[in-house]
Protein backbone atom coordinates (compact mmCIF):
# COMPACT_ATOMS: atom_id res chain seq x y z
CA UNK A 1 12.16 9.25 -17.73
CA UNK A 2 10.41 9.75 -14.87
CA UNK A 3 12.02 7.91 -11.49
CA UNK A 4 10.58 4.53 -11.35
CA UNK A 5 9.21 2.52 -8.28
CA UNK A 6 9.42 -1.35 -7.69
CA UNK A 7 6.56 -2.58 -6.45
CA UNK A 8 7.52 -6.07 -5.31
CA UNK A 9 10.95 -5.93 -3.22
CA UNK A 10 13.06 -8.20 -0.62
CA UNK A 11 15.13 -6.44 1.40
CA UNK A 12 15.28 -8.76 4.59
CA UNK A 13 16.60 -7.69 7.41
CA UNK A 14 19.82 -6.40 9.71
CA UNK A 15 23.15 -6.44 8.01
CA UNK A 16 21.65 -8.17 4.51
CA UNK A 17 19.15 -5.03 4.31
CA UNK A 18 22.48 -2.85 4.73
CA UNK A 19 23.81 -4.09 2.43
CA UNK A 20 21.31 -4.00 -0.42
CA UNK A 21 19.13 -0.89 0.27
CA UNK A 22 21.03 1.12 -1.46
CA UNK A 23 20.88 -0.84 -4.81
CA UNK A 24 17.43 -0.17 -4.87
CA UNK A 25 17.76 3.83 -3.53
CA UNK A 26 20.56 4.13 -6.53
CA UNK A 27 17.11 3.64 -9.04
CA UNK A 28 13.67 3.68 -7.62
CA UNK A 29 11.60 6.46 -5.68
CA UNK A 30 9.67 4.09 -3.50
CA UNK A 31 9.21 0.22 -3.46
CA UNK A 32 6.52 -2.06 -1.95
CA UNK A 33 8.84 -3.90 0.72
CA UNK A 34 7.70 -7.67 1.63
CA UNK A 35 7.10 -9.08 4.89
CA UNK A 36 8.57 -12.08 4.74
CA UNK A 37 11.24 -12.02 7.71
CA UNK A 38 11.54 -14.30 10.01
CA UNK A 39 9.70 -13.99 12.05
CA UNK A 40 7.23 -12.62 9.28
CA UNK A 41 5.76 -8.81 9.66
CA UNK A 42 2.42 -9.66 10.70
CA UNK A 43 0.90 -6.62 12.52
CA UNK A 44 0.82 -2.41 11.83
CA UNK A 45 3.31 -2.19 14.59
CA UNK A 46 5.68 -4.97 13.12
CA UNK A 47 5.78 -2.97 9.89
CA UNK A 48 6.25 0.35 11.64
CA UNK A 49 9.35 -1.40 13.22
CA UNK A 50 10.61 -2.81 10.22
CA UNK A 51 10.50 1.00 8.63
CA UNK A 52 12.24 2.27 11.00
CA UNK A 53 15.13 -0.13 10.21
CA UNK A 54 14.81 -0.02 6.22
CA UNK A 55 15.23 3.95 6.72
CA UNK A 56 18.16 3.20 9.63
CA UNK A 57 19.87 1.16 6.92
CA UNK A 58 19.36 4.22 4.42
CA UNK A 59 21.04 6.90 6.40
CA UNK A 60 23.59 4.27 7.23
CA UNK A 61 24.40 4.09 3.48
CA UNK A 62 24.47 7.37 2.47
CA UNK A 63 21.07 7.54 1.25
CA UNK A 64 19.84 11.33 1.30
CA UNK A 65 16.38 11.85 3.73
CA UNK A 66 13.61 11.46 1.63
CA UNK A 67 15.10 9.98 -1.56
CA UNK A 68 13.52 6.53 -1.13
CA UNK A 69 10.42 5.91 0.36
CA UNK A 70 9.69 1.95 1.57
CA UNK A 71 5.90 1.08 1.73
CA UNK A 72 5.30 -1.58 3.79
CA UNK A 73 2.49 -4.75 3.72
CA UNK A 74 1.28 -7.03 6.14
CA UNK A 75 1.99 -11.36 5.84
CA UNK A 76 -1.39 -12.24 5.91
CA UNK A 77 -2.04 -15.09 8.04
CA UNK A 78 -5.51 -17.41 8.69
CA UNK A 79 -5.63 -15.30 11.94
CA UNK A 80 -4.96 -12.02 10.49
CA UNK A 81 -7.71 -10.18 12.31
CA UNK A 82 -9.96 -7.38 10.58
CA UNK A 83 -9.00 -4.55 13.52
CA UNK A 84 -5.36 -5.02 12.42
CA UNK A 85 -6.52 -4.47 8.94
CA UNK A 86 -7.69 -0.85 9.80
CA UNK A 87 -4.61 0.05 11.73
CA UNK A 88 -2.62 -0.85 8.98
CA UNK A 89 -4.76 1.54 6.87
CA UNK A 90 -4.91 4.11 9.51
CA UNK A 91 -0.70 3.86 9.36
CA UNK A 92 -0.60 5.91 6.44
CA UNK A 93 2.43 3.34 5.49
CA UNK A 94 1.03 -0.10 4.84
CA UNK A 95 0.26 -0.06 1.55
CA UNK A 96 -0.80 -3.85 0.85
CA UNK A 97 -1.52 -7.05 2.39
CA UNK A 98 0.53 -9.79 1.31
CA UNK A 99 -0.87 -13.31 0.31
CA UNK A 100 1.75 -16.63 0.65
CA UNK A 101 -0.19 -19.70 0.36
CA UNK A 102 1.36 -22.32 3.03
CA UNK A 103 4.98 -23.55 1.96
CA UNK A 104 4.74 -21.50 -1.84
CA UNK A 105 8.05 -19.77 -1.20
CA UNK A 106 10.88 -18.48 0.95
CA UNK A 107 9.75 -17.76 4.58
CA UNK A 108 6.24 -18.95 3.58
CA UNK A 109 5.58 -21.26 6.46
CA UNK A 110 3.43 -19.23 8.29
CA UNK A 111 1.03 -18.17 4.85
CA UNK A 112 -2.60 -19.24 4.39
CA UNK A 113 -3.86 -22.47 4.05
CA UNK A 114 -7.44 -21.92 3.11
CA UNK A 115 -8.35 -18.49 1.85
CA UNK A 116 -11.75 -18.09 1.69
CA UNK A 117 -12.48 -20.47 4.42
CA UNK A 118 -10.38 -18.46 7.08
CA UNK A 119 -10.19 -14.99 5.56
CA UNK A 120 -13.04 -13.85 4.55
CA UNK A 121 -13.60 -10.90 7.43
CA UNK A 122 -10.34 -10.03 7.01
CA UNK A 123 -11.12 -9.53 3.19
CA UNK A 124 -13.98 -7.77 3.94
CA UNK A 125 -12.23 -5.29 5.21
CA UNK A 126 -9.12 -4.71 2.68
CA UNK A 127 -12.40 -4.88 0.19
CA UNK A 128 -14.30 -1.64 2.10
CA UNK A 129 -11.14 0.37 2.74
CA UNK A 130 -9.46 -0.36 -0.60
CA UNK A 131 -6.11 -2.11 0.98
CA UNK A 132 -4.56 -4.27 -1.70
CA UNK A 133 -3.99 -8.21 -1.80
CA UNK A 134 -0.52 -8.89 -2.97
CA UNK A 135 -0.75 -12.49 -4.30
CA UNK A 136 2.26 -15.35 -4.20
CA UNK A 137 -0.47 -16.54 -7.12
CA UNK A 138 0.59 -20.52 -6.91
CA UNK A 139 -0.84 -23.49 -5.55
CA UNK A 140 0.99 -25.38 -3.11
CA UNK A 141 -0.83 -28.65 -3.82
CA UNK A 142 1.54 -31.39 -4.58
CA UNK A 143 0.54 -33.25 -6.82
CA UNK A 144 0.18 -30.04 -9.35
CA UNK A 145 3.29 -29.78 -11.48
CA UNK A 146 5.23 -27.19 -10.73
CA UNK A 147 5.37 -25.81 -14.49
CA UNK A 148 1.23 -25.24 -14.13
CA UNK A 149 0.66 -23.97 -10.73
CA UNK A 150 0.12 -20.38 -11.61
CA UNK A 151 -2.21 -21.52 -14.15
CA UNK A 152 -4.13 -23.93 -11.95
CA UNK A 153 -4.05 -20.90 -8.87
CA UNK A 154 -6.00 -18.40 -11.42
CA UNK A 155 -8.63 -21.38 -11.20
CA UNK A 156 -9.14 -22.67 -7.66
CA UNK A 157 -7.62 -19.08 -5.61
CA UNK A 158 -8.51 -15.92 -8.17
CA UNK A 159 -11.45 -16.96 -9.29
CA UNK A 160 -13.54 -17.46 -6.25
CA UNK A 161 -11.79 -15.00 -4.80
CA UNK A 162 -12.68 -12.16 -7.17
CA UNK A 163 -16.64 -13.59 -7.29
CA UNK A 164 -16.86 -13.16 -3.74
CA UNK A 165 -14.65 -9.83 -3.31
CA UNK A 166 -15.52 -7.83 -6.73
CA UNK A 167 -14.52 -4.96 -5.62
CA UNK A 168 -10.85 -5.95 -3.91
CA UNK A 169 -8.29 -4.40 -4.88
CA UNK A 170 -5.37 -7.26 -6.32
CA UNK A 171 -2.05 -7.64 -7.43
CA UNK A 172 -1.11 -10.98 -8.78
CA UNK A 173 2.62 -10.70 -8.49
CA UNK A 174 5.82 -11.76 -10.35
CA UNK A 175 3.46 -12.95 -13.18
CA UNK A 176 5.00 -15.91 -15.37
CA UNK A 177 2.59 -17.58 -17.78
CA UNK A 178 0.12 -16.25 -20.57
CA UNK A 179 -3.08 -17.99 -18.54
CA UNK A 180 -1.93 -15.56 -16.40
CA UNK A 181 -1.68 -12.78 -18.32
CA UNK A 182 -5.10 -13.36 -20.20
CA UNK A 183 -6.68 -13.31 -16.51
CA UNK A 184 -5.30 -10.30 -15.80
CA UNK A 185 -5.91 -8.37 -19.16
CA UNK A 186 -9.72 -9.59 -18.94
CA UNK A 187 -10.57 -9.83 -15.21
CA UNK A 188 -13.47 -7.52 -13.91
CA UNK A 189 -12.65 -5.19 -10.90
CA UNK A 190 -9.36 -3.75 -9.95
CA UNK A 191 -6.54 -6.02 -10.59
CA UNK A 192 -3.19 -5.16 -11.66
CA UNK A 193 0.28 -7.79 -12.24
CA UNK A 194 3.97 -7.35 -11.54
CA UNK A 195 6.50 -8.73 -13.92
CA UNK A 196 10.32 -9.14 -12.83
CA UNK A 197 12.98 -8.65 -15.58
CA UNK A 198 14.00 -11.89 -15.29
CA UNK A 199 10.53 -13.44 -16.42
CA UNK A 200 10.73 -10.84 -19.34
CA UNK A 201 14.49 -11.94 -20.71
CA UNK A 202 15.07 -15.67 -19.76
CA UNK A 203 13.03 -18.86 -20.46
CA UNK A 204 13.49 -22.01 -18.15
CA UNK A 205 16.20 -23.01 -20.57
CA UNK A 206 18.67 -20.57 -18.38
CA UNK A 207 18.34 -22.63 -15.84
CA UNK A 208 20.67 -25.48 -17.94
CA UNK A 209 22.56 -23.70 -19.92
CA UNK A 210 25.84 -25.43 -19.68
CA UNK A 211 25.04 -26.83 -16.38
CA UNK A 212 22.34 -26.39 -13.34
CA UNK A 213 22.72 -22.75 -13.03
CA UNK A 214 21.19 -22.05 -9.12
CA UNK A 215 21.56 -18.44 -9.42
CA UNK A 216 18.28 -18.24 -12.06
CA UNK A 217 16.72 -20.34 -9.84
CA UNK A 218 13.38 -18.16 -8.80
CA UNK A 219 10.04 -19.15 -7.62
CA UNK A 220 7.51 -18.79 -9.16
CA UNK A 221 10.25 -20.64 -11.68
CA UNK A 222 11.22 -19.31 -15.24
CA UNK A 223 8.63 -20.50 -17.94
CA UNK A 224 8.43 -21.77 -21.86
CA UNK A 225 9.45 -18.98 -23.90
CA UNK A 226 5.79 -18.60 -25.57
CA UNK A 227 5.37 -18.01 -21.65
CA UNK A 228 8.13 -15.52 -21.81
CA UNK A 229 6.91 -13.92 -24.70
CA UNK A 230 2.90 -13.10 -23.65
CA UNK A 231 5.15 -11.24 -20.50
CA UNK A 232 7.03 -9.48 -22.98
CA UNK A 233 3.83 -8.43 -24.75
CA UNK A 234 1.99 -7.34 -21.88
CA UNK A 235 4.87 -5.32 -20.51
CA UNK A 236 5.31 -3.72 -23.20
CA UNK A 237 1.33 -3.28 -24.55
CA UNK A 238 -1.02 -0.07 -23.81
CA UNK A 239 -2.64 -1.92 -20.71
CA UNK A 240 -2.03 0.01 -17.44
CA UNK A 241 -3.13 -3.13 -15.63
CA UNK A 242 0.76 -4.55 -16.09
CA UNK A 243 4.10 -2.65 -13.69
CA UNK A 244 7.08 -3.04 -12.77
CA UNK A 245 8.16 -5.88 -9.49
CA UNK A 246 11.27 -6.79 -9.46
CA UNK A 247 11.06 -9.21 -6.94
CA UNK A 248 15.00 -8.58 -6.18
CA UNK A 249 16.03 -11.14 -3.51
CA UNK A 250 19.25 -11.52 -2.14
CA UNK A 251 20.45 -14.70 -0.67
CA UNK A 252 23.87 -15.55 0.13
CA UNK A 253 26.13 -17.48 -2.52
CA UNK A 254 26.30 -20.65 -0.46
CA UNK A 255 22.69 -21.11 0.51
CA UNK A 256 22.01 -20.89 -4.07
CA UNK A 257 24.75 -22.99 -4.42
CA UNK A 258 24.11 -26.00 -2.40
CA UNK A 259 21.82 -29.84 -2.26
CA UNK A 260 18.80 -27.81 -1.56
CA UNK A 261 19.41 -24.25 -2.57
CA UNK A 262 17.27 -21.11 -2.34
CA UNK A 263 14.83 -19.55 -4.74
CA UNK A 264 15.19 -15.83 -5.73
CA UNK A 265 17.15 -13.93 -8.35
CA UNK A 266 19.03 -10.75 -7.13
CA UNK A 267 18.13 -8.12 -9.73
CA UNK A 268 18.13 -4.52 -7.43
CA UNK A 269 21.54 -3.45 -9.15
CA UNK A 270 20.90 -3.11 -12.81
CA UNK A 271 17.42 -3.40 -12.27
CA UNK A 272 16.40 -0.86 -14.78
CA UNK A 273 19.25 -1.76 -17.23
CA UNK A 274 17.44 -5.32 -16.87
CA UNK A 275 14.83 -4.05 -18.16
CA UNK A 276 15.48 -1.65 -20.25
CA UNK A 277 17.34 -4.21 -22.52
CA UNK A 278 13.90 -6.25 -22.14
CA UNK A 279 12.28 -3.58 -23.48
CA UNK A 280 14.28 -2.33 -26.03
CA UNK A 281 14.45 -5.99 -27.67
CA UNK A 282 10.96 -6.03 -28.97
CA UNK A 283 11.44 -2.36 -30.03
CA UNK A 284 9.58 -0.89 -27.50
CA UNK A 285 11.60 1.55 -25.11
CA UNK A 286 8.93 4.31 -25.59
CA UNK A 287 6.54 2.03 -23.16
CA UNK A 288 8.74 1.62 -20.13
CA UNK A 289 8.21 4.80 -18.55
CA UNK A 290 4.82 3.61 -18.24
CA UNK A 291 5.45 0.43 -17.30
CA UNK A 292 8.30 2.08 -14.79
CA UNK A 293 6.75 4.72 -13.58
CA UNK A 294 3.43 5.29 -14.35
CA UNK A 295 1.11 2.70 -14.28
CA UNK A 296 2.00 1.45 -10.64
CA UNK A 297 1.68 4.53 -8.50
CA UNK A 298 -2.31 5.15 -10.56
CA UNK A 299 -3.22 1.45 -9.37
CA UNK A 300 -2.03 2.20 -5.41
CA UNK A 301 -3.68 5.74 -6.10
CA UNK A 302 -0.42 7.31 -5.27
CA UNK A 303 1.18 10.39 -7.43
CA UNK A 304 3.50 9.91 -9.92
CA UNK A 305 7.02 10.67 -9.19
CA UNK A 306 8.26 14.31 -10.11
CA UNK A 307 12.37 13.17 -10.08
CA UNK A 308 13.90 11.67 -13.15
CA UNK A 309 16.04 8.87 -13.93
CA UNK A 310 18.08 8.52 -16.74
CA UNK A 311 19.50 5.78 -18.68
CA UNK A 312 22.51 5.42 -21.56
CA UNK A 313 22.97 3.35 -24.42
CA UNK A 314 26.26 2.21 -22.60
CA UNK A 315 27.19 -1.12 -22.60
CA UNK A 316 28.07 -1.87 -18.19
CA UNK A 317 29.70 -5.50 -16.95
CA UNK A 318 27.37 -7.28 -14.13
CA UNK A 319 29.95 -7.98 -11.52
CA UNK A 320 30.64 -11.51 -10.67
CA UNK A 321 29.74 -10.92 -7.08
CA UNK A 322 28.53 -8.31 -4.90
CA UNK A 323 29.03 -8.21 -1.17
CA UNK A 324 26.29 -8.86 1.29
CA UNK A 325 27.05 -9.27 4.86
CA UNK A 326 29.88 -11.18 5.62
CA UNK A 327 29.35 -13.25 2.38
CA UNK A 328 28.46 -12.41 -1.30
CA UNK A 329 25.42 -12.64 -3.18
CA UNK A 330 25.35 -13.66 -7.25
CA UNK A 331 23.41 -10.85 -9.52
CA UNK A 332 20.91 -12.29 -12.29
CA UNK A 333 23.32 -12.04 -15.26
CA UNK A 334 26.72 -12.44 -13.32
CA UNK A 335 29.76 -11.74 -16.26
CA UNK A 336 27.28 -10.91 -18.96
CA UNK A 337 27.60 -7.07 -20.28
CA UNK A 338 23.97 -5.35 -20.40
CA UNK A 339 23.53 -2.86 -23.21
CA UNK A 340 22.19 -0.31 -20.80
CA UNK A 341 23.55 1.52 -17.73
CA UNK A 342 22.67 4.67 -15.48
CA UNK A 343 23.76 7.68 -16.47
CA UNK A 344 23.28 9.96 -13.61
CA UNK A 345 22.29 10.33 -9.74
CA UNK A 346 18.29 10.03 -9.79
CA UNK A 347 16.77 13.57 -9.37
CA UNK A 348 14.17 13.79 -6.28
């Protein structure tokens, strides 16, 4: 197939990104790297810097030059001003702006609080020089149950956001429910969704199966399985509109496994095995090169890849553990067997 990119990727930073660039090289072309460090990459020069240590970490891995390609994003903030907008377009490698309403996720702290009410120049701006929104699409509020908070964000956040910005370009990312695939299917204007495998191949019940199991704990969190299966369907369906995010985030084994542990799933090493299995269990292998490869480069208006990937009908073990830093991290799927593996070095 042709090589794949991930548009929706945590690398973080310094030793961690050392150690997990080069699950990601091992697969995809290019991924959309987010800005959620601490502290968060919030100007052109912060994601220049932050490049510069992504393709450090490459070379220091034994990535070749030129055989992955991160493209960065902005953390939108309320004070986000519209100059740094068009430096970040002028870059040549910010590729998005990323939306985390206020406390919605890891490293959020710093995200926006009122959208429309502080944004809206800054907006303006991605609108007129076509610089997508990346949206963390949840509401923060409360006393919304966490279960219907994507649901509830396509009414209070997309909504008025896409009547007052028609023409913004928008990526509601790691999509988990049907609402929110219906929005996206239907919407007018430019608007695309990321799904992760793990939305596509686990319902919430994963998260009990024989015990709380913190290492499928993700936000936004796993769904119902009719949830699970309108993913599926729209992963899998004729509709550009839907691409690959894996949404890979590594944390260290003792901050999942703890009173208050981490959200995030650590899919970057059998990423496309994840998914391929996904795929192939609704019969439906001939639409993930789309999915892959295709459809997410057309929506950034970026070429398609010209290297290959290829993938075997070979059952591979998920390790137990990986290292990462001077810890280890625990894959999605940790002792399971996947029926899919790589089968050769990516081509450029």
């Amino acid at each position: 197939m042709t090589r794949p990119d991930d548009w929706h990727l945590h690398l973080r930073d310094g030793v961690v990104l050392r150690s997990v660039v080069g699950d990601s090289a091992r697969q995809f072309a290019r991924a959309i790297i987010m800005p959620n460090l601490k502290p968060p990459v919030t100007s052109t020069a912060d994601a220049l810097a932050y490049r510069d240590r992504i393709l450090a970490a490459l070379a220091a891995s034994g990535v070749p030059e030129g055989a992955f390609t991160p493209l960065m994003t902005l953390y939108l903030t309320d004070k986000t001003p519209a100059d740094e907008i068009r430096r970040a377009q002028a870059s040549g490698v910010v590729h998005g702006v990323k939306l985390y309403p206020a406390g919605a996720t890891t490293n959020s702290d710093s995200g926006v609080t009122d959208l429309l009410g502080n944004c809206r120049a800054t907006l303006a701006v991605m609108q007129d020089c076509g610089l997508p929104l990346l949206m963390h699409g949840e509401v923060t509020d409360p006393d919304v149950d966490l279960f219907d908070r994507e649901a509830v964000f396509i009414e209070r956040v997309m909504q008025p956001l896409r009547a007052a910005f028609p023409a913004l370009k928008v990526v509601f990312e790691h999509l988990t429910t049907e609402q929110g695939v219906a929005y996206v299917r239907e919407a007018d204007g430019p608007i695309a969704a990321t799904i992760t495998a793990h939305h596509l191949l686990y319902n919430r019940n994963a998260l009990f199966k024989g015990g709380l199991r913190p290492h499928w704990y993700c936000l936004p969190v796993l769904k119902r399985e009719r949830h699970r299966l309108a993913l599926l369907a729209a992963a899998t369906s004729d509709s550009p509109r839907f691409f690959l995010g894996t949404d890979s985030a590594p944390h260290p084994r003792g901050a999942k496994e703890q009173d208050c542990g981490c959200a995030g799933c650590y899919t970057a090493r059998h990423a496309m095995a994840l998914y391929a299995t996904a795929f192939e269990s609704v019969g439906r292998l001939d639409r993930l090169e789309a999915f892959a490869s295709l459809n997410g480069p057309a929506f950034y208006g970026l070429p398609a890849n010209t290297g290959t990937l290829t993938l075997e009908r070979v059952a591979e073990h998920v390790p137990t553990a990986l290292p990462l830093a001077d810890a280890e991290v625990v894959p999605l799927a940790a002792g399971e067997s996947l029926p899919w593996r790589l089968a050769e070095t990516p081509t450029a």
